[in-house]
Protein backbone atom coordinates (compact mmCIF):
# COMPACT_ATOMS: atom_id res chain seq x y z
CA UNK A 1 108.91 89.70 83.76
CA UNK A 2 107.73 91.48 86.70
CA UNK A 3 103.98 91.50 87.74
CA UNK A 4 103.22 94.67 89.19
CA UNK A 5 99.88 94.94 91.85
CA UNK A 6 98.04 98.04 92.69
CA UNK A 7 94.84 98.39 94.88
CA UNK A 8 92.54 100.89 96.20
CA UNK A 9 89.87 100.88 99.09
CA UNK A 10 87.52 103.79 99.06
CA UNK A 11 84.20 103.92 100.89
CA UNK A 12 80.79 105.76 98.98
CA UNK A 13 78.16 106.87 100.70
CA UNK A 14 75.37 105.41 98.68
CA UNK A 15 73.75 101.38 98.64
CA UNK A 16 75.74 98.74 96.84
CA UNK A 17 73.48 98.06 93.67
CA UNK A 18 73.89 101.77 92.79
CA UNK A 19 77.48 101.92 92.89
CA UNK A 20 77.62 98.34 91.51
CA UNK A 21 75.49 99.71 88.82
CA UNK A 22 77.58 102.50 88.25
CA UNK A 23 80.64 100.88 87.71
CA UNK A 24 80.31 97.92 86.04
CA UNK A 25 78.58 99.60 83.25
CA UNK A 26 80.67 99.98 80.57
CA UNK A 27 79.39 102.71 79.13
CA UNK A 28 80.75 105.01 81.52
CA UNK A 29 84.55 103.80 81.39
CA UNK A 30 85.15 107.16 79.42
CA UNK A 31 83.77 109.11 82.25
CA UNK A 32 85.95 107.24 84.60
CA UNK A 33 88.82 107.62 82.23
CA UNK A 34 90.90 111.22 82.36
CA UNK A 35 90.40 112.88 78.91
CA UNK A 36 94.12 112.34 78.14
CA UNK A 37 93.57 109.15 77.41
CA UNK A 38 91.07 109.30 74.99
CA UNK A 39 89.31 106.45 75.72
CA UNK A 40 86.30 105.89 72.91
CA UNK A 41 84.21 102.51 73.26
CA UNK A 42 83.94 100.58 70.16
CA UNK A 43 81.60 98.04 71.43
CA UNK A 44 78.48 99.27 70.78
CA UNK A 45 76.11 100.21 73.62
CA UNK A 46 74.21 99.16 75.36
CA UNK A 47 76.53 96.66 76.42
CA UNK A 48 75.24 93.83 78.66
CA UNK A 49 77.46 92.83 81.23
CA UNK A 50 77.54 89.43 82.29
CA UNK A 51 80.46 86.94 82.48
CA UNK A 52 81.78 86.01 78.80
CA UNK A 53 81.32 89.74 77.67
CA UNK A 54 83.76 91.49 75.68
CA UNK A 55 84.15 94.97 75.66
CA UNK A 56 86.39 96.71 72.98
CA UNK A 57 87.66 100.13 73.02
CA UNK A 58 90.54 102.43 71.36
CA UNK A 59 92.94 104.48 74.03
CA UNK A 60 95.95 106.93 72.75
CA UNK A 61 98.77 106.19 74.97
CA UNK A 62 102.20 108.88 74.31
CA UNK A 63 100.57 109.62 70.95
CA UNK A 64 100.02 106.13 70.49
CA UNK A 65 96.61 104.82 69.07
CA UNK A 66 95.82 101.28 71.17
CA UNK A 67 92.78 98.89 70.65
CA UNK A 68 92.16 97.33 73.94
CA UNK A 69 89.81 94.33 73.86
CA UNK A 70 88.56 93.35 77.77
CA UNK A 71 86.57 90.28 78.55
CA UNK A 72 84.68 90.08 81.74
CA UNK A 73 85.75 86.56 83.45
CA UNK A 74 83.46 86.94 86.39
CA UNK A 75 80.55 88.67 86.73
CA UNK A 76 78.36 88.21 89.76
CA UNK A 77 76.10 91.78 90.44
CA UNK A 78 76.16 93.40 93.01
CA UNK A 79 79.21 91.74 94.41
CA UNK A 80 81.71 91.77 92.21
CA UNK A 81 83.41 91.74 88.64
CA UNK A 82 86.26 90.67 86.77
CA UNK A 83 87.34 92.03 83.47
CA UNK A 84 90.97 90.67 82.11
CA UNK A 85 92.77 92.09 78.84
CA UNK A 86 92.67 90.05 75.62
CA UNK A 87 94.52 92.55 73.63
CA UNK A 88 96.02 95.37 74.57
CA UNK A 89 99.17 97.21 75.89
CA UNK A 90 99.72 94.99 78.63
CA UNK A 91 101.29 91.40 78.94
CA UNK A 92 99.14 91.00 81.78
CA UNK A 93 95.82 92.79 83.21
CA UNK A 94 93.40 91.44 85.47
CA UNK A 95 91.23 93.92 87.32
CA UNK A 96 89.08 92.27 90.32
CA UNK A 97 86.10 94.98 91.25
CA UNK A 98 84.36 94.11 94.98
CA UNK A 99 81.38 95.79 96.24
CA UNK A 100 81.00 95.31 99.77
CA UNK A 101 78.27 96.71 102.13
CA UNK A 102 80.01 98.47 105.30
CA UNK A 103 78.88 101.58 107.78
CA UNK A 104 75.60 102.16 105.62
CA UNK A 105 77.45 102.67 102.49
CA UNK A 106 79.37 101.09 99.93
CA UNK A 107 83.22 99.86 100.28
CA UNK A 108 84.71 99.44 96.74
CA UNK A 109 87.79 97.50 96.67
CA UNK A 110 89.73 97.14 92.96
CA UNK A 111 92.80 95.42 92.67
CA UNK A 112 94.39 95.03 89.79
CA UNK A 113 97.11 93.07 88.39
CA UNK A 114 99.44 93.81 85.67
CA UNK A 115 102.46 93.45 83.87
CA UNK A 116 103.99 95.29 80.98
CA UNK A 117 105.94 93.74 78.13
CA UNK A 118 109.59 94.35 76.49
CA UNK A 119 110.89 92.90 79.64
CA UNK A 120 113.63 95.60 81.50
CA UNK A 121 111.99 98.29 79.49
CA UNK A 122 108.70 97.58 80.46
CA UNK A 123 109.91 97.89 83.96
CA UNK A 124 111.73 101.31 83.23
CA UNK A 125 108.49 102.31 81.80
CA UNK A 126 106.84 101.56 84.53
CA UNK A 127 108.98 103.26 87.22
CA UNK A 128 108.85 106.23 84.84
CA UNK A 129 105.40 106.86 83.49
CA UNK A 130 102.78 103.79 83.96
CA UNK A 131 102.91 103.81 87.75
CA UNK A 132 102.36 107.43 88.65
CA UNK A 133 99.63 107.46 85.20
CA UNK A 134 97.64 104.74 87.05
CA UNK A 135 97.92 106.52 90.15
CA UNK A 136 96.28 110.22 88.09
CA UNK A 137 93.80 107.52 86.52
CA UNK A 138 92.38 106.63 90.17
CA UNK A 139 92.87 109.94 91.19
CA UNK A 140 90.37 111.12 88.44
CA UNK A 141 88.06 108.03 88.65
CA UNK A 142 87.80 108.84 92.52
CA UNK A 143 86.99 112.47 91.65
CA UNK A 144 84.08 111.84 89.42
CA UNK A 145 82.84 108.82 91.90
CA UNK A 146 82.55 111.58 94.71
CA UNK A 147 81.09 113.65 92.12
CA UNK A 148 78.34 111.31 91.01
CA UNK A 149 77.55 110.20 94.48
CA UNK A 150 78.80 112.93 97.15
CA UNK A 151 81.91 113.00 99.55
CA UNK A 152 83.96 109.95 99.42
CA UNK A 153 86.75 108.06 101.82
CA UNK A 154 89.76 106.50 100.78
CA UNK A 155 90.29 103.70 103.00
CA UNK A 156 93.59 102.70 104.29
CA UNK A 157 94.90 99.48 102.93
């Protein structure tokens, strides 16, 4: 089965404990999320974030109703995070959040790593639908980001 990578850079005019603090609260993973997706936490919140934490939440995905269940492997604030999937759609997600201080601002650098299951139809899926949907989902988290904290730069890889 193929492991697929994606990554984005993108640079936030604001300190690092803010934007830190912004993303790796879980309660705002539906903002983040585009409304297609339906993303509803089931954890109850406040959730405390820390490594060991699990986070549960329901997505619909074609139609599809999904429980995802994410546990936070790494958690070291205001540097970075790392949540992995327990249960979920994926054979494989690992999403590594960094937070690093550059040009008076904040460079956030996410990299995730995934694969999707059902072997050559997971990869048909993926050249089909999951690729350019992850691609809308950053699009949209970017959006609100800039939103939330004023003009933003996507940063070359």
């Amino acid at each position: 089965m193929a492991d697929y990578c994606f990554e984005s850079r993108l640079w936030v005019a604001r300190s690092r404990p803010e934007v830190f603090a912004f993303l790796a609260a879980a309660e705002n993973l539906p903002a983040l999320t585009p409304s297609w997706l339906r993303l509803r936490l089931v954890t109850p919140v406040p959730i405390r974030m820390n490594a060991g934490a699990v986070v549960d939440y329901r997505i619909r995905w074609l139609g599809l109703p999904l429980g995802v269940r994410m546990f936070v492997r790494e958690y070291d604030a205001p540097f970075r995070f790392l949540d992995v999937q327990l249960r979920g759609p994926c054979a494989r997600w690992e999403h590594r959040h960094r937070f690093l201080e550059e040009a008076g601002g904040t460079r956030v650098e996410d990299r995730i790593v995934y694969r999707l299951p059902v072997g050559p139809l997971g990869r048909l899926a993926h050249a089909l639908i999951v690729g350019r949907q992850l691609d809308w989902i950053w699009r949209h988290r970017t959006a609100v980001i800039a939103e939330r904290f004023g003009p933003v730069q996507v940063v070359p890889a």
